[in-house]
PDB file of N, CA and C in Angstrom:
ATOM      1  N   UNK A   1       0.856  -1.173   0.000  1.00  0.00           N
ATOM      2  CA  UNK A   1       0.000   0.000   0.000  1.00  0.00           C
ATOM      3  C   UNK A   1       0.901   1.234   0.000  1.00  0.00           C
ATOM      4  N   UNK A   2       0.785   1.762  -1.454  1.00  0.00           N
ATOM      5  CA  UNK A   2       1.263   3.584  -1.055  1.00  0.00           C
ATOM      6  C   UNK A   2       1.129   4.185   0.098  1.00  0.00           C
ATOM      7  N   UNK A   3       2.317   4.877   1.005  1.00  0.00           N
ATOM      8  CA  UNK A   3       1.952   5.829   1.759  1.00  0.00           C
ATOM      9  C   UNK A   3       0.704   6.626   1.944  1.00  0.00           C
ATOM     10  N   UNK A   4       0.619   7.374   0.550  1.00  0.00           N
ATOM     11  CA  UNK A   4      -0.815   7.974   0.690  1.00  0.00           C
ATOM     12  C   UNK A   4      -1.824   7.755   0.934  1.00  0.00           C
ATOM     13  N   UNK A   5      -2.322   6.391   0.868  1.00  0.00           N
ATOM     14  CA  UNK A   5      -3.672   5.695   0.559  1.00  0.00           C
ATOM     15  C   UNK A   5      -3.906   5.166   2.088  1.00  0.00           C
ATOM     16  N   UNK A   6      -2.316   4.996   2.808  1.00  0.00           N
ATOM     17  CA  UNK A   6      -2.191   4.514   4.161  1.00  0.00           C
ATOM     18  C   UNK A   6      -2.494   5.597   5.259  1.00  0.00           C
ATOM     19  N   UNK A   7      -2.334   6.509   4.733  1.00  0.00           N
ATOM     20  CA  UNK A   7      -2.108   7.498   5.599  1.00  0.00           C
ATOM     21  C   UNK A   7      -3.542   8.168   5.673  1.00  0.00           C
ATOM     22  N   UNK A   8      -4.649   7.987   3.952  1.00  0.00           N
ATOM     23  CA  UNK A   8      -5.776   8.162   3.910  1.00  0.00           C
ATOM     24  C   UNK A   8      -6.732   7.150   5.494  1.00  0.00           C
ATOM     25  N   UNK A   9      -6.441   5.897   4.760  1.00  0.00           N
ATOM     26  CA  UNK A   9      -6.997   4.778   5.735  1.00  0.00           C
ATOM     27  C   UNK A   9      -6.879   4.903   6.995  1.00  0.00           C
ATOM     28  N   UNK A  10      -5.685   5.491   7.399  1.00  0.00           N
ATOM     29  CA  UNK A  10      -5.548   5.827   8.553  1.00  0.00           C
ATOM     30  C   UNK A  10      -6.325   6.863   9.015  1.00  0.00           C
ATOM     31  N   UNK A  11      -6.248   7.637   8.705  1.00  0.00           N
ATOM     32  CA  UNK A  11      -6.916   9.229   8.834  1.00  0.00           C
ATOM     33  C   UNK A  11      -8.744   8.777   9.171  1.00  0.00           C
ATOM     34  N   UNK A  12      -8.882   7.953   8.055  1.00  0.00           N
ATOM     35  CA  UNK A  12     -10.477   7.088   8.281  1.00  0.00           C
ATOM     36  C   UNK A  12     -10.811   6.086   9.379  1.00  0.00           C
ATOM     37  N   UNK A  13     -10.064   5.643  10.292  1.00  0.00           N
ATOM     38  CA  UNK A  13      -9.893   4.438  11.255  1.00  0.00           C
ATOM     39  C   UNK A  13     -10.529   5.682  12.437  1.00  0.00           C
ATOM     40  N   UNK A  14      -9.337   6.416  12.521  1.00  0.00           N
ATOM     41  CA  UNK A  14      -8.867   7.879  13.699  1.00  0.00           C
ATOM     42  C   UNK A  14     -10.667   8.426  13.294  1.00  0.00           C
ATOM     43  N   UNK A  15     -11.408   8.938  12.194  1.00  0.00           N
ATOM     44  CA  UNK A  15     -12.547   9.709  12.166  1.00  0.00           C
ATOM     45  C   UNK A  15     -13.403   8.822  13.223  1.00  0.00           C
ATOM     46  N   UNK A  16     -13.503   7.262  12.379  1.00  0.00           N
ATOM     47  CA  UNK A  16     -14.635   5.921  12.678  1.00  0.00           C
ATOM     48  C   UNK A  16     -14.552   6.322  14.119  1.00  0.00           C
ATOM     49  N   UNK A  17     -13.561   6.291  15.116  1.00  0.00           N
ATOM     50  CA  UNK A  17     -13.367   6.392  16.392  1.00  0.00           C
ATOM     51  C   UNK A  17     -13.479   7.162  17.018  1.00  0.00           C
ATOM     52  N   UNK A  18     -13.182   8.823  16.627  1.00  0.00           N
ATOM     53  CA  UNK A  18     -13.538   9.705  17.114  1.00  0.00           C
ATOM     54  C   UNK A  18     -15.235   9.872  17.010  1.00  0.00           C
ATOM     55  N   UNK A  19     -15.754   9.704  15.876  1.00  0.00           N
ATOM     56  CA  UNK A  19     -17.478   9.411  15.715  1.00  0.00           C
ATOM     57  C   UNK A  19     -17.406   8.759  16.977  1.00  0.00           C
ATOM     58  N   UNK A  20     -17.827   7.696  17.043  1.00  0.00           N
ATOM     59  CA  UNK A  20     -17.724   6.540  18.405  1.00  0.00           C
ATOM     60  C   UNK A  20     -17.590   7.311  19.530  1.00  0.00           C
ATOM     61  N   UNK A  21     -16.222   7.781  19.936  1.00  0.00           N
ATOM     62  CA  UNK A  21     -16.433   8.751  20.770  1.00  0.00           C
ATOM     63  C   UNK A  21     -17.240   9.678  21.179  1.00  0.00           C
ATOM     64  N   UNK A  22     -17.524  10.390  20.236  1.00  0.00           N
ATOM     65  CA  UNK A  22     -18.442  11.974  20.567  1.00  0.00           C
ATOM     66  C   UNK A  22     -19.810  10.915  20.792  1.00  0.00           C
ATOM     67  N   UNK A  23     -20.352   9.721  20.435  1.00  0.00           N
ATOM     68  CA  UNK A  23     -21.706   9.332  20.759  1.00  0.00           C
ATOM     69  C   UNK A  23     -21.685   9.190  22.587  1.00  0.00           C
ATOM     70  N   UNK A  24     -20.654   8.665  22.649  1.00  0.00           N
ATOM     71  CA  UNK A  24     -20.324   8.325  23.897  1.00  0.00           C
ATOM     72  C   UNK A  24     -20.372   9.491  24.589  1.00  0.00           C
ATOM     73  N   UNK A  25     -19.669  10.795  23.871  1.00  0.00           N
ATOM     74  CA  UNK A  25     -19.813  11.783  25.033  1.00  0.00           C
ATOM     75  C   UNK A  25     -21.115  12.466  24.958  1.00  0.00           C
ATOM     76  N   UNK A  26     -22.054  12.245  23.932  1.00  0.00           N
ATOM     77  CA  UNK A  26     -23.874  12.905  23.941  1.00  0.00           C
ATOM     78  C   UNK A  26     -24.416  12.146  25.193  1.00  0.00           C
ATOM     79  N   UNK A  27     -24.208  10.685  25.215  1.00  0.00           N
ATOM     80  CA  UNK A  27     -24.810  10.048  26.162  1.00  0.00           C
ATOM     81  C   UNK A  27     -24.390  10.479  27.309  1.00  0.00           C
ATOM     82  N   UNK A  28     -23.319  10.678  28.179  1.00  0.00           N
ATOM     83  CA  UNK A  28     -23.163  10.974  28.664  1.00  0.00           C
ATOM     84  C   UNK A  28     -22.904  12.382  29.349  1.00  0.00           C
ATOM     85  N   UNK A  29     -23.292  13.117  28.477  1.00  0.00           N
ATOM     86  CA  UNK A  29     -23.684  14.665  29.010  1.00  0.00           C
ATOM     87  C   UNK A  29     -25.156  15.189  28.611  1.00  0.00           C
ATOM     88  N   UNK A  30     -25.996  14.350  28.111  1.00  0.00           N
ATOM     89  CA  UNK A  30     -27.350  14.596  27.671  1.00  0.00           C
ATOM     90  C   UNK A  30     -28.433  13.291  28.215  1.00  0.00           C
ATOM     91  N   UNK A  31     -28.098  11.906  28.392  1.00  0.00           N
ATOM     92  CA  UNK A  31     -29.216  11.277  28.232  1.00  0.00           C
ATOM     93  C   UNK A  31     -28.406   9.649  28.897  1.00  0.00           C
ATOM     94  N   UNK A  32     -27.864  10.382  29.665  1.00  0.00           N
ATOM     95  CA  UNK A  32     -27.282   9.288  30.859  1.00  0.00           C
ATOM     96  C   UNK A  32     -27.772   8.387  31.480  1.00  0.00           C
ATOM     97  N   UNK A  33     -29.388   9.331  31.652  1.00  0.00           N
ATOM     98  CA  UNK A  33     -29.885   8.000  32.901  1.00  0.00           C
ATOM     99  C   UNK A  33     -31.375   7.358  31.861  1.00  0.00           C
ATOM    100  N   UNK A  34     -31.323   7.945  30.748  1.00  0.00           N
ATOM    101  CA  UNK A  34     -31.996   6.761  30.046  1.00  0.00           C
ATOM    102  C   UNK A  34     -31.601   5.894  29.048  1.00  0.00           C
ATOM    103  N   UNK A  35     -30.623   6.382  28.540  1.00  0.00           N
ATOM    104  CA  UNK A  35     -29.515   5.545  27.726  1.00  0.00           C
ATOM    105  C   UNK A  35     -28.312   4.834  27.925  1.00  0.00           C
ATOM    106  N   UNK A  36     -28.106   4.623  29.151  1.00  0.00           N
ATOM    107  CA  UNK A  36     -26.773   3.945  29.529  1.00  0.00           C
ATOM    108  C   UNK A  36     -26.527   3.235  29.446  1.00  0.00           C
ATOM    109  N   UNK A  37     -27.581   1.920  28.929  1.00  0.00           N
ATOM    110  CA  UNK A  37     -27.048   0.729  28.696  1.00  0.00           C
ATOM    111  C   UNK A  37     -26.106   0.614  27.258  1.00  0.00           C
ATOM    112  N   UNK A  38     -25.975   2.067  26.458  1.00  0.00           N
ATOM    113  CA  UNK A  38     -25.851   1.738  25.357  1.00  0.00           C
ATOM    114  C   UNK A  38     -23.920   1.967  25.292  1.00  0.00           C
ATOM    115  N   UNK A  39     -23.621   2.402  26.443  1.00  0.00           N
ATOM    116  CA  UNK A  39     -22.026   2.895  26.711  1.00  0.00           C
ATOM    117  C   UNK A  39     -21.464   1.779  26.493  1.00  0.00           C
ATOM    118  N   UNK A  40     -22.002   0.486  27.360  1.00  0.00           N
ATOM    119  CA  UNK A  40     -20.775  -0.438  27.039  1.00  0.00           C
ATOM    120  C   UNK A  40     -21.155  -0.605  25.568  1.00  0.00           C
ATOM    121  N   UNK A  41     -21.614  -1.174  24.929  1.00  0.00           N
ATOM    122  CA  UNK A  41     -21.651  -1.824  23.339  1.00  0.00           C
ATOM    123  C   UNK A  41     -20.885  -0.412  22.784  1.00  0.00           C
ATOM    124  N   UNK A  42     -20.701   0.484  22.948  1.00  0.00           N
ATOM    125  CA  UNK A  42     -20.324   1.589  22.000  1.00  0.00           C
ATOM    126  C   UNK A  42     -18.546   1.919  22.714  1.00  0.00           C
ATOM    127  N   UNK A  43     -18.368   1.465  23.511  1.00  0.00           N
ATOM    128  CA  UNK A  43     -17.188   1.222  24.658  1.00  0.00           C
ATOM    129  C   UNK A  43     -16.121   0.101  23.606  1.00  0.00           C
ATOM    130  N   UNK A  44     -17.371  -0.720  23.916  1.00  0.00           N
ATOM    131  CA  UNK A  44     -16.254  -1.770  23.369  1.00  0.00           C
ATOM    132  C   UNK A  44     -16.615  -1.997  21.729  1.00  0.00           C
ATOM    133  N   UNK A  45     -17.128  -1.506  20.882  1.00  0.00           N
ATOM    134  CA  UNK A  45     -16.727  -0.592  19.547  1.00  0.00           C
ATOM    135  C   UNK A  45     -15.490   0.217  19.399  1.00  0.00           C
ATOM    136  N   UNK A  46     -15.352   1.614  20.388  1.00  0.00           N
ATOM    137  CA  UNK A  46     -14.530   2.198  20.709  1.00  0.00           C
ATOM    138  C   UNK A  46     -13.137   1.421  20.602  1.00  0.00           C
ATOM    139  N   UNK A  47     -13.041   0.348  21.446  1.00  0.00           N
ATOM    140  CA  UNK A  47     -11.984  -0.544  21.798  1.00  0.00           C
ATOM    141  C   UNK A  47     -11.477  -0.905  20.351  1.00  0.00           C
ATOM    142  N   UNK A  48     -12.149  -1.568  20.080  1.00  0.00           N
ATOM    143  CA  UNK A  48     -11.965  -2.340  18.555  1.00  0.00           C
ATOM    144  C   UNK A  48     -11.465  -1.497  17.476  1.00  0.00           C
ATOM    145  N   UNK A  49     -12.198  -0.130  17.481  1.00  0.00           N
ATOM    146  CA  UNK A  49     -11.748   0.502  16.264  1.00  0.00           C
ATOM    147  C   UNK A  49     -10.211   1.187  16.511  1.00  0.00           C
ATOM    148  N   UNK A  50     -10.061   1.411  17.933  1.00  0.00           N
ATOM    149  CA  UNK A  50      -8.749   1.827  18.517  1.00  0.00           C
ATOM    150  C   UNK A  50      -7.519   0.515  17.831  1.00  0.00           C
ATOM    151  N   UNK A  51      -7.989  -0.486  18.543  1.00  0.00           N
ATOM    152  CA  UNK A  51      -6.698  -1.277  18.444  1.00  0.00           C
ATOM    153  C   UNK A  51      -6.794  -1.409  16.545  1.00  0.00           C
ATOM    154  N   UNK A  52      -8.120  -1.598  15.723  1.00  0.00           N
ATOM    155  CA  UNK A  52      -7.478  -1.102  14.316  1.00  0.00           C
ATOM    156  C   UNK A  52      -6.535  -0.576  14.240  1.00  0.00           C
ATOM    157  N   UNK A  53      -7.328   0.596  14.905  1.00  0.00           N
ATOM    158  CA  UNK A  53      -6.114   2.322  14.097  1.00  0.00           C
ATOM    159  C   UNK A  53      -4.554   1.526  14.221  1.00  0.00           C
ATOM    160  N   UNK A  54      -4.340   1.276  15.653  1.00  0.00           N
ATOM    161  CA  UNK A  54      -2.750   1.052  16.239  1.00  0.00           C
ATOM    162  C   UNK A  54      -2.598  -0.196  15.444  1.00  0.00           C
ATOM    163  N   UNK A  55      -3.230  -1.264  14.809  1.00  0.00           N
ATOM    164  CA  UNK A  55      -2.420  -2.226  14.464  1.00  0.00           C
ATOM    165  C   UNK A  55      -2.107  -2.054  12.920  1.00  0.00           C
ATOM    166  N   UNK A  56      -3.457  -1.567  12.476  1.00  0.00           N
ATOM    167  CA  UNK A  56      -3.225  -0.785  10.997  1.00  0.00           C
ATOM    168  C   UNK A  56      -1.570   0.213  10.685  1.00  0.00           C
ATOM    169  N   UNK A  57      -1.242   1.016  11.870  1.00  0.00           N
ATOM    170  CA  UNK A  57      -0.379   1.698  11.618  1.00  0.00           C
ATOM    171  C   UNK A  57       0.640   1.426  12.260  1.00  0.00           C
ATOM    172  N   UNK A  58       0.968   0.350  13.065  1.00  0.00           N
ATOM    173  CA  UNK A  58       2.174  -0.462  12.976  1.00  0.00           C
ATOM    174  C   UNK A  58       2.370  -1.362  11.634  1.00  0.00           C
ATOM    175  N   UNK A  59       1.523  -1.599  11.239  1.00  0.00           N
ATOM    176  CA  UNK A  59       1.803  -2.984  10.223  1.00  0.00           C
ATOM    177  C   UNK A  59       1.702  -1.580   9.022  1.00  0.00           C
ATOM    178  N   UNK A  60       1.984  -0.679   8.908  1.00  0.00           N
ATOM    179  CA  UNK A  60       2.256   0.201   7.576  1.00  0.00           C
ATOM    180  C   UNK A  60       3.439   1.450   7.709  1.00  0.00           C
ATOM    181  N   UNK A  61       3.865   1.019   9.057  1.00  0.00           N
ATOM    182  CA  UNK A  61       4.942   1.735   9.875  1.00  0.00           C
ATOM    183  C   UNK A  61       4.736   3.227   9.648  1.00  0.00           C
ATOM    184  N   UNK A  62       3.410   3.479  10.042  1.00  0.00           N
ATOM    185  CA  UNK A  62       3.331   4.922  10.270  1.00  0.00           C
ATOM    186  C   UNK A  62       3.470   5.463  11.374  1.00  0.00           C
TER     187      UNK A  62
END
């Protein structure tokens, strides 16, 4: 994979996760005590798309 296209993919892993994130932070500054069951499943999404990003960009040595 070209640098560029890696560095695209990458850039797209980092968005997927930050999305993920900010849901996590609505729930939790807007709708905490009726939506909370939904933190873990979106937690451990979070997790997953993280260790992507980091394994994606070890294995392309970025």
């Amino acid at each position: 994979m070209e640098i560029d296209e890696a560095k695209k993919e990458l850039a797209k892993l980092k968005r997927e996760a930050t999305e993920i994130a900010g849901k996590i932070h609505d729930i939790v500054e807007d709708t905490l005590w009726s939506e909370y069951e939904r933190l873990k499943p979106l937690s451990e999404e979070l997790i997953a798309k993280c260790e992507s990003f980091y394994a994606f960009k070890r294995s392309n040595g970025l």
